[in-house]
PDB file of N, CA and C in Angstrom:
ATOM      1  N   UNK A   1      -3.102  10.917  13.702  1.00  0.00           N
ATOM      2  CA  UNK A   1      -4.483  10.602  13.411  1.00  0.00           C
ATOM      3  C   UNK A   1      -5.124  10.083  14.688  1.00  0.00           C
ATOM      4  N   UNK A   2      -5.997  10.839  14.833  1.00  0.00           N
ATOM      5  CA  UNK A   2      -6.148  10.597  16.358  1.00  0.00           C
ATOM      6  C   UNK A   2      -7.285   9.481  16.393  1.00  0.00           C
ATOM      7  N   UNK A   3      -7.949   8.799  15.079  1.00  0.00           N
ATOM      8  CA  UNK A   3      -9.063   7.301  15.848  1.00  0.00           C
ATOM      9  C   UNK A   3      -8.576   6.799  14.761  1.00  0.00           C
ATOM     10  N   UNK A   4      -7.291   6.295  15.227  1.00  0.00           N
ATOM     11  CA  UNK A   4      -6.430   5.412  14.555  1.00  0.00           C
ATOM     12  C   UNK A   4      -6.766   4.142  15.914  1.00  0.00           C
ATOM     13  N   UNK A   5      -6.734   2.862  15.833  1.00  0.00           N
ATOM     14  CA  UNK A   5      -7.343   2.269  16.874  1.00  0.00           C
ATOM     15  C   UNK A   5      -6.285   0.443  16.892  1.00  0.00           C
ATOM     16  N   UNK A   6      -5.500   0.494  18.071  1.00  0.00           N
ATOM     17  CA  UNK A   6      -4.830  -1.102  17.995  1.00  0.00           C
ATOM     18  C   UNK A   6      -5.020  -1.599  18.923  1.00  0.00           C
ATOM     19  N   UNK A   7      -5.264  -2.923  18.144  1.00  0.00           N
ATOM     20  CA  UNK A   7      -5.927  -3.926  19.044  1.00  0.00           C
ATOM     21  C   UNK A   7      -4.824  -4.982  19.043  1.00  0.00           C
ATOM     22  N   UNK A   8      -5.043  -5.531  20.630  1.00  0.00           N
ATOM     23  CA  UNK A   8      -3.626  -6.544  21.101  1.00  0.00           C
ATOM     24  C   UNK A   8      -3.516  -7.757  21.422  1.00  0.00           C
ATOM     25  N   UNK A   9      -5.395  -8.766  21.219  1.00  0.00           N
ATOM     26  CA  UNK A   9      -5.325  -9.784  21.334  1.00  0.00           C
ATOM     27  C   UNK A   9      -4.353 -11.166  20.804  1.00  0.00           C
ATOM     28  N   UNK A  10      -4.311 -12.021  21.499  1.00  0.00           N
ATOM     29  CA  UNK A  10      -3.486 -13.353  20.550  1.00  0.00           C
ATOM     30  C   UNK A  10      -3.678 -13.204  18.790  1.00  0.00           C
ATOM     31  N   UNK A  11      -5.057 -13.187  19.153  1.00  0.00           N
ATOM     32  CA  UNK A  11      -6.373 -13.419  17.888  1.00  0.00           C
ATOM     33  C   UNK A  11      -5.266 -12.115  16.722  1.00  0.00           C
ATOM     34  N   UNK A  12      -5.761 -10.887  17.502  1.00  0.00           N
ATOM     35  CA  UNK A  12      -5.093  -9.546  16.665  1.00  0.00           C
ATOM     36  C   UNK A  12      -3.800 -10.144  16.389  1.00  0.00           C
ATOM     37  N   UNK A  13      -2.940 -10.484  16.824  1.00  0.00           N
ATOM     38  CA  UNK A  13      -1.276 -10.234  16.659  1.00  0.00           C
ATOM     39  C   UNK A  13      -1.483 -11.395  15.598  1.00  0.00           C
ATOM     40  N   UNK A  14      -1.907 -12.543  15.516  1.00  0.00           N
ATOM     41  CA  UNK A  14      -1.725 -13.477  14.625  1.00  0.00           C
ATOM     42  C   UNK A  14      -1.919 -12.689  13.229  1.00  0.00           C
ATOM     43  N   UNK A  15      -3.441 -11.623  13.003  1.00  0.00           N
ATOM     44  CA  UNK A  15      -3.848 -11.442  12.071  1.00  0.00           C
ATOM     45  C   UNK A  15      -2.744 -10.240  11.807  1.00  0.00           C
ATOM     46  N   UNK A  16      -2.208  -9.454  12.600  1.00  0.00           N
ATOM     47  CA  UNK A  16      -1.221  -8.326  12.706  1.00  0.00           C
ATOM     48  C   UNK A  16      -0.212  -9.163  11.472  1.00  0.00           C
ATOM     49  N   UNK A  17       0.654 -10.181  12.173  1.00  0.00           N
ATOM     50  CA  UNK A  17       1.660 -11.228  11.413  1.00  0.00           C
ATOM     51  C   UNK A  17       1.121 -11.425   9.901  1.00  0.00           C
ATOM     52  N   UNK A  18       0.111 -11.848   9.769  1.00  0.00           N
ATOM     53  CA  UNK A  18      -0.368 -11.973   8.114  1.00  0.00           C
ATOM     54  C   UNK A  18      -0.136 -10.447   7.228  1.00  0.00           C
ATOM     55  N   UNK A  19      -1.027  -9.613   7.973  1.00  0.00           N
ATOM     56  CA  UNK A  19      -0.712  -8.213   7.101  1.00  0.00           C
ATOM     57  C   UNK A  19       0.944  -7.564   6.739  1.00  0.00           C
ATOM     58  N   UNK A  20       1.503  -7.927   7.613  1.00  0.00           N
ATOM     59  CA  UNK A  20       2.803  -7.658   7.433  1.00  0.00           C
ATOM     60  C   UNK A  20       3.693  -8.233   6.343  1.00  0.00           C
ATOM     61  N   UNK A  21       3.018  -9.309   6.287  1.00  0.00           N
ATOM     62  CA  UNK A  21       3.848 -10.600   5.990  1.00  0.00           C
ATOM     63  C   UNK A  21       4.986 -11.119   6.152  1.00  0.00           C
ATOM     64  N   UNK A  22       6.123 -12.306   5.298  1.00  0.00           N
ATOM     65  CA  UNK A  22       7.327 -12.838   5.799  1.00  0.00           C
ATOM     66  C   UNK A  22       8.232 -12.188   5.984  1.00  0.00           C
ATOM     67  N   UNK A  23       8.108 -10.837   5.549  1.00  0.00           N
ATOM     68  CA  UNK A  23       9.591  -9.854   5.271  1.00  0.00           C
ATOM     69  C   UNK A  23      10.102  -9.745   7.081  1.00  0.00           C
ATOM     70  N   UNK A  24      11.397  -9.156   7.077  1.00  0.00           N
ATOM     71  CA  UNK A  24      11.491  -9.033   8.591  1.00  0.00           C
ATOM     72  C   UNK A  24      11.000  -7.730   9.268  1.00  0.00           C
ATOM     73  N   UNK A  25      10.722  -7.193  10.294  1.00  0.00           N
ATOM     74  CA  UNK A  25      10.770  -6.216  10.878  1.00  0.00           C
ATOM     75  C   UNK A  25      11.574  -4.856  10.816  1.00  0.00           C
ATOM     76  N   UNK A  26      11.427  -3.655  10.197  1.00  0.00           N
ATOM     77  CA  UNK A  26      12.865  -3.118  10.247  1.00  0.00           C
ATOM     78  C   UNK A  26      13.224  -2.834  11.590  1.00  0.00           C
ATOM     79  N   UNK A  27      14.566  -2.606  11.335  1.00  0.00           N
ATOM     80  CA  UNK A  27      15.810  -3.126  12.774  1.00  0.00           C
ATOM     81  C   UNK A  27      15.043  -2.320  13.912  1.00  0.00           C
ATOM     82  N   UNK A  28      15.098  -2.949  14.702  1.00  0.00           N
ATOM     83  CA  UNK A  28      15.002  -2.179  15.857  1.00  0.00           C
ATOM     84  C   UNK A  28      13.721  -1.909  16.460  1.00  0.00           C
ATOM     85  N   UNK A  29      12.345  -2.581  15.654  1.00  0.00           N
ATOM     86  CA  UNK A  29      11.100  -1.708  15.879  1.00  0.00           C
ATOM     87  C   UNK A  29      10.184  -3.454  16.266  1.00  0.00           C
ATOM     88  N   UNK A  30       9.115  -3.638  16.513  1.00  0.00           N
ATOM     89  CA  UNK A  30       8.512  -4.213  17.340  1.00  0.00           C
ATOM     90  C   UNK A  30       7.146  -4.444  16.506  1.00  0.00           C
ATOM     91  N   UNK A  31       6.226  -5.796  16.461  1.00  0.00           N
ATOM     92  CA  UNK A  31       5.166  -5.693  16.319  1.00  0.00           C
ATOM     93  C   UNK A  31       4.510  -5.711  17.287  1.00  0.00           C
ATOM     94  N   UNK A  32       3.324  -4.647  17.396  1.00  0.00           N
ATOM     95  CA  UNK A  32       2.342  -4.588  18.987  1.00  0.00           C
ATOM     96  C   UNK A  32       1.034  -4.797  18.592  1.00  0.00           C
ATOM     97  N   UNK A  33       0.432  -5.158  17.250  1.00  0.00           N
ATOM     98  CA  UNK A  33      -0.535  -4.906  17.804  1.00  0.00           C
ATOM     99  C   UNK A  33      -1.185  -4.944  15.747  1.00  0.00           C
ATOM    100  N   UNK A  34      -2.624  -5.159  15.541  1.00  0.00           N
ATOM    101  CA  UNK A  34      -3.375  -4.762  14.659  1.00  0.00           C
ATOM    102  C   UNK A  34      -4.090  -3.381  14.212  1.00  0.00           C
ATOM    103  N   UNK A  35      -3.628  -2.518  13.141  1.00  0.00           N
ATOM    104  CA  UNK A  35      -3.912  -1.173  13.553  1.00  0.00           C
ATOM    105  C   UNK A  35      -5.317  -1.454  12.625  1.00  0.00           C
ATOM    106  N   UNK A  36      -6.404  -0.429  13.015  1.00  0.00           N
ATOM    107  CA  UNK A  36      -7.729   0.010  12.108  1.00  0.00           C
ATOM    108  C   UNK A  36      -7.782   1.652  12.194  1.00  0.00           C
ATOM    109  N   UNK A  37      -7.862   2.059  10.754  1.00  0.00           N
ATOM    110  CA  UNK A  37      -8.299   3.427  10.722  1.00  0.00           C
ATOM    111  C   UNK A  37      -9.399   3.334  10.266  1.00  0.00           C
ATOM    112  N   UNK A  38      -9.903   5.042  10.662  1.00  0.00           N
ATOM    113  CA  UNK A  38     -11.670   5.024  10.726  1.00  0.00           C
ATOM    114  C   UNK A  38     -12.379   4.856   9.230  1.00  0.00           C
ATOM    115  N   UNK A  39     -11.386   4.328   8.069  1.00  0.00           N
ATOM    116  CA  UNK A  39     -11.830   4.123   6.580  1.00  0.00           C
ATOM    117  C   UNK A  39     -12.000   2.839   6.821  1.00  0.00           C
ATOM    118  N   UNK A  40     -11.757   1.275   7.981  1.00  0.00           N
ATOM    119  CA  UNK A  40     -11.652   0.591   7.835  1.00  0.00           C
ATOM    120  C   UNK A  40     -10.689  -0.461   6.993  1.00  0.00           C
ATOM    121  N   UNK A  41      -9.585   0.727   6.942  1.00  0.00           N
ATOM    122  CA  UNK A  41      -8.557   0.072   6.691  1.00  0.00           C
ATOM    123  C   UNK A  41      -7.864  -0.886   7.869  1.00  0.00           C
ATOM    124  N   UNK A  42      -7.008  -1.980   7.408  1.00  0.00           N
ATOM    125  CA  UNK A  42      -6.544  -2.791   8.427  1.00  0.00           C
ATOM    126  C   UNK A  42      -5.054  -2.746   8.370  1.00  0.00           C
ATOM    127  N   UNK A  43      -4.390  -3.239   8.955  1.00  0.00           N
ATOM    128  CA  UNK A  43      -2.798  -3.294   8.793  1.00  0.00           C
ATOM    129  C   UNK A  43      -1.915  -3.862   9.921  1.00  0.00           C
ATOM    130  N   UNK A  44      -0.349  -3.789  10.116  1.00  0.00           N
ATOM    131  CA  UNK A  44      -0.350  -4.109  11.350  1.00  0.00           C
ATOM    132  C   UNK A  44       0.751  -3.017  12.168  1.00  0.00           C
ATOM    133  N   UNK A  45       0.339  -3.117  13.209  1.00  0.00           N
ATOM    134  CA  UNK A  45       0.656  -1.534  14.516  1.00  0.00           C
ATOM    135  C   UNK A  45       2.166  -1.763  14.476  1.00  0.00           C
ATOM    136  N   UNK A  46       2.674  -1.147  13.452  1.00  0.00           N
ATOM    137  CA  UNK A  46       4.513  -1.842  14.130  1.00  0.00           C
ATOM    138  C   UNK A  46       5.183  -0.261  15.008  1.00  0.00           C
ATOM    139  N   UNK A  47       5.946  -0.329  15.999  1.00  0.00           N
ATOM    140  CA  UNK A  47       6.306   0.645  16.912  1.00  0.00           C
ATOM    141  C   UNK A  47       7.783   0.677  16.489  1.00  0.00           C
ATOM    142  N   UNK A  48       8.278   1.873  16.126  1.00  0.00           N
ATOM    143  CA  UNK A  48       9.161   1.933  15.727  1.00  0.00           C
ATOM    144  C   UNK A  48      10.274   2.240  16.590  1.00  0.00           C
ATOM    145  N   UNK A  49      11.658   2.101  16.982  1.00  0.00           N
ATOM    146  CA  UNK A  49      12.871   2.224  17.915  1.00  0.00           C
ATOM    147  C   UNK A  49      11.866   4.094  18.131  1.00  0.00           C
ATOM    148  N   UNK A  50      11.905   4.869  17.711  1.00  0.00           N
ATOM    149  CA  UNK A  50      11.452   6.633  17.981  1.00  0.00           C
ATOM    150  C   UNK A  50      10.129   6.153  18.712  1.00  0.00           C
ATOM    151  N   UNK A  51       9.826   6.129  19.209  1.00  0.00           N
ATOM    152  CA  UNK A  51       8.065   5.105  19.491  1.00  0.00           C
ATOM    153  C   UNK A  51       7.142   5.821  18.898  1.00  0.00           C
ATOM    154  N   UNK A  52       7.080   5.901  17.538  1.00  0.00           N
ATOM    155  CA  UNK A  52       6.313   6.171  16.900  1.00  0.00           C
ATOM    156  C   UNK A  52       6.052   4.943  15.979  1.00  0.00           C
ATOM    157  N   UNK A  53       4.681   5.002  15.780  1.00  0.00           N
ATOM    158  CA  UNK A  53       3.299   4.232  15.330  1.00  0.00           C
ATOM    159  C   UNK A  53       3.699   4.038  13.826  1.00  0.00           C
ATOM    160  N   UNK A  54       3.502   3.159  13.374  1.00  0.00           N
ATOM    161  CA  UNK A  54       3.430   2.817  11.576  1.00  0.00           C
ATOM    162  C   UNK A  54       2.406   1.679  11.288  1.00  0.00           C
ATOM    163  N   UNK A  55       1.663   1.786  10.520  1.00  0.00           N
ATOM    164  CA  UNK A  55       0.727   0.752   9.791  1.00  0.00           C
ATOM    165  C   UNK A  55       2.028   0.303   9.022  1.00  0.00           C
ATOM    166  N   UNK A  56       1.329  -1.576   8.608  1.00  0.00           N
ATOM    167  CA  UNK A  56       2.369  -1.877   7.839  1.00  0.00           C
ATOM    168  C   UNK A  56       1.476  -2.675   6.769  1.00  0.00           C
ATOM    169  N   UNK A  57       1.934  -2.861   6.244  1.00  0.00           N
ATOM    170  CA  UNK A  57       0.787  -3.970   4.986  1.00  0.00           C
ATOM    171  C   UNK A  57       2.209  -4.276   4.061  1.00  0.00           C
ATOM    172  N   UNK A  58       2.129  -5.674   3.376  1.00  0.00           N
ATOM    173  CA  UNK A  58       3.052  -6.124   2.978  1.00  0.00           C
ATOM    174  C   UNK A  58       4.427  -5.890   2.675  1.00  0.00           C
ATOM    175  N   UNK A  59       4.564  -5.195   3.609  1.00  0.00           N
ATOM    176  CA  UNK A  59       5.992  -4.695   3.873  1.00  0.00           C
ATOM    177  C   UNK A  59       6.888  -3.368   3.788  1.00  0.00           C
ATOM    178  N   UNK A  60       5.504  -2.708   3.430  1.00  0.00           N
ATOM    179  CA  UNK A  60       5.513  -1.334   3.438  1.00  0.00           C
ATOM    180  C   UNK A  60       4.481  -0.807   4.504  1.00  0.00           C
ATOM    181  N   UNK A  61       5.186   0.435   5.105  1.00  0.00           N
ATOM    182  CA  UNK A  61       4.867   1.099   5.989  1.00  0.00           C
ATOM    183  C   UNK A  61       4.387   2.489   5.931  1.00  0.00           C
ATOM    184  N   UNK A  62       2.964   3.212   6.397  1.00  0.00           N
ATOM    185  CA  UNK A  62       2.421   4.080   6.209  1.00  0.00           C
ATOM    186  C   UNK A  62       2.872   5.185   7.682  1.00  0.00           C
ATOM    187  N   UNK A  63       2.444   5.738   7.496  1.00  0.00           N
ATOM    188  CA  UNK A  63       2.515   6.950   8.480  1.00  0.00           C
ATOM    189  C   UNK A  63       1.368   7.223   9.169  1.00  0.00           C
ATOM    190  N   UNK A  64       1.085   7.099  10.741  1.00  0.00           N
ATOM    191  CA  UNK A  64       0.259   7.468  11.367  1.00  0.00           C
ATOM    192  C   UNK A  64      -0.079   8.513  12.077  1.00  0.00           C
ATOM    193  N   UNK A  65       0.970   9.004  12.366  1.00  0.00           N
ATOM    194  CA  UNK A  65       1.350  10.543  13.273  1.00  0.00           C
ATOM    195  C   UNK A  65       0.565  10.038  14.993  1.00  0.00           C
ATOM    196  N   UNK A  66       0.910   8.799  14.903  1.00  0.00           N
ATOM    197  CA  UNK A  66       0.708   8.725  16.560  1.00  0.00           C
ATOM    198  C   UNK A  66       1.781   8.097  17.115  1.00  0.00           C
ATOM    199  N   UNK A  67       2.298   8.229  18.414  1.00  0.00           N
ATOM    200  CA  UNK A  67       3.356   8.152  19.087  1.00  0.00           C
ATOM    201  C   UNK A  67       3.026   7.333  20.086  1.00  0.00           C
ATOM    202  N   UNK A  68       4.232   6.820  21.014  1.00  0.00           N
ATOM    203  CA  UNK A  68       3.638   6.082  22.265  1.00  0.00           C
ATOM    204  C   UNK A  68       4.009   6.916  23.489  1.00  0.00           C
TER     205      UNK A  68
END
């Protein structure tokens, strides 16, 4: 999805941490960042070990089809 859009401030990553919530990270993958798609959906940018892109929202993870 190509105006899929993450943002990397302090500010973002804090709000990134809430959307995710307490669950852990799955193994191996990274939070970078607050993702927004162009519906104004929010979520958070988690990068997965493949460096590919996932929205996450309470602990489930969507599919973005963007890569790093």
């Amino acid at each position: 999805m190509a105006d899929v859009r993450i943002f990397i401030t302090a500010e973002d990553m804090k709000q990134a941490r809430l959307y995710w919530g307490a669950m852990p990270l799955p193994t191996g993958s990274e939070l970078i960042g607050l993702l927004a798609r162009p519906s104004g959906e929010l979520g958070a940018a988690i990068k997965m070990p493949s460096g590919i892109i996932n929205q996450g929202n309470a602990g489930v993870m969507k599919a973005t089809n963007c890569k790093v």
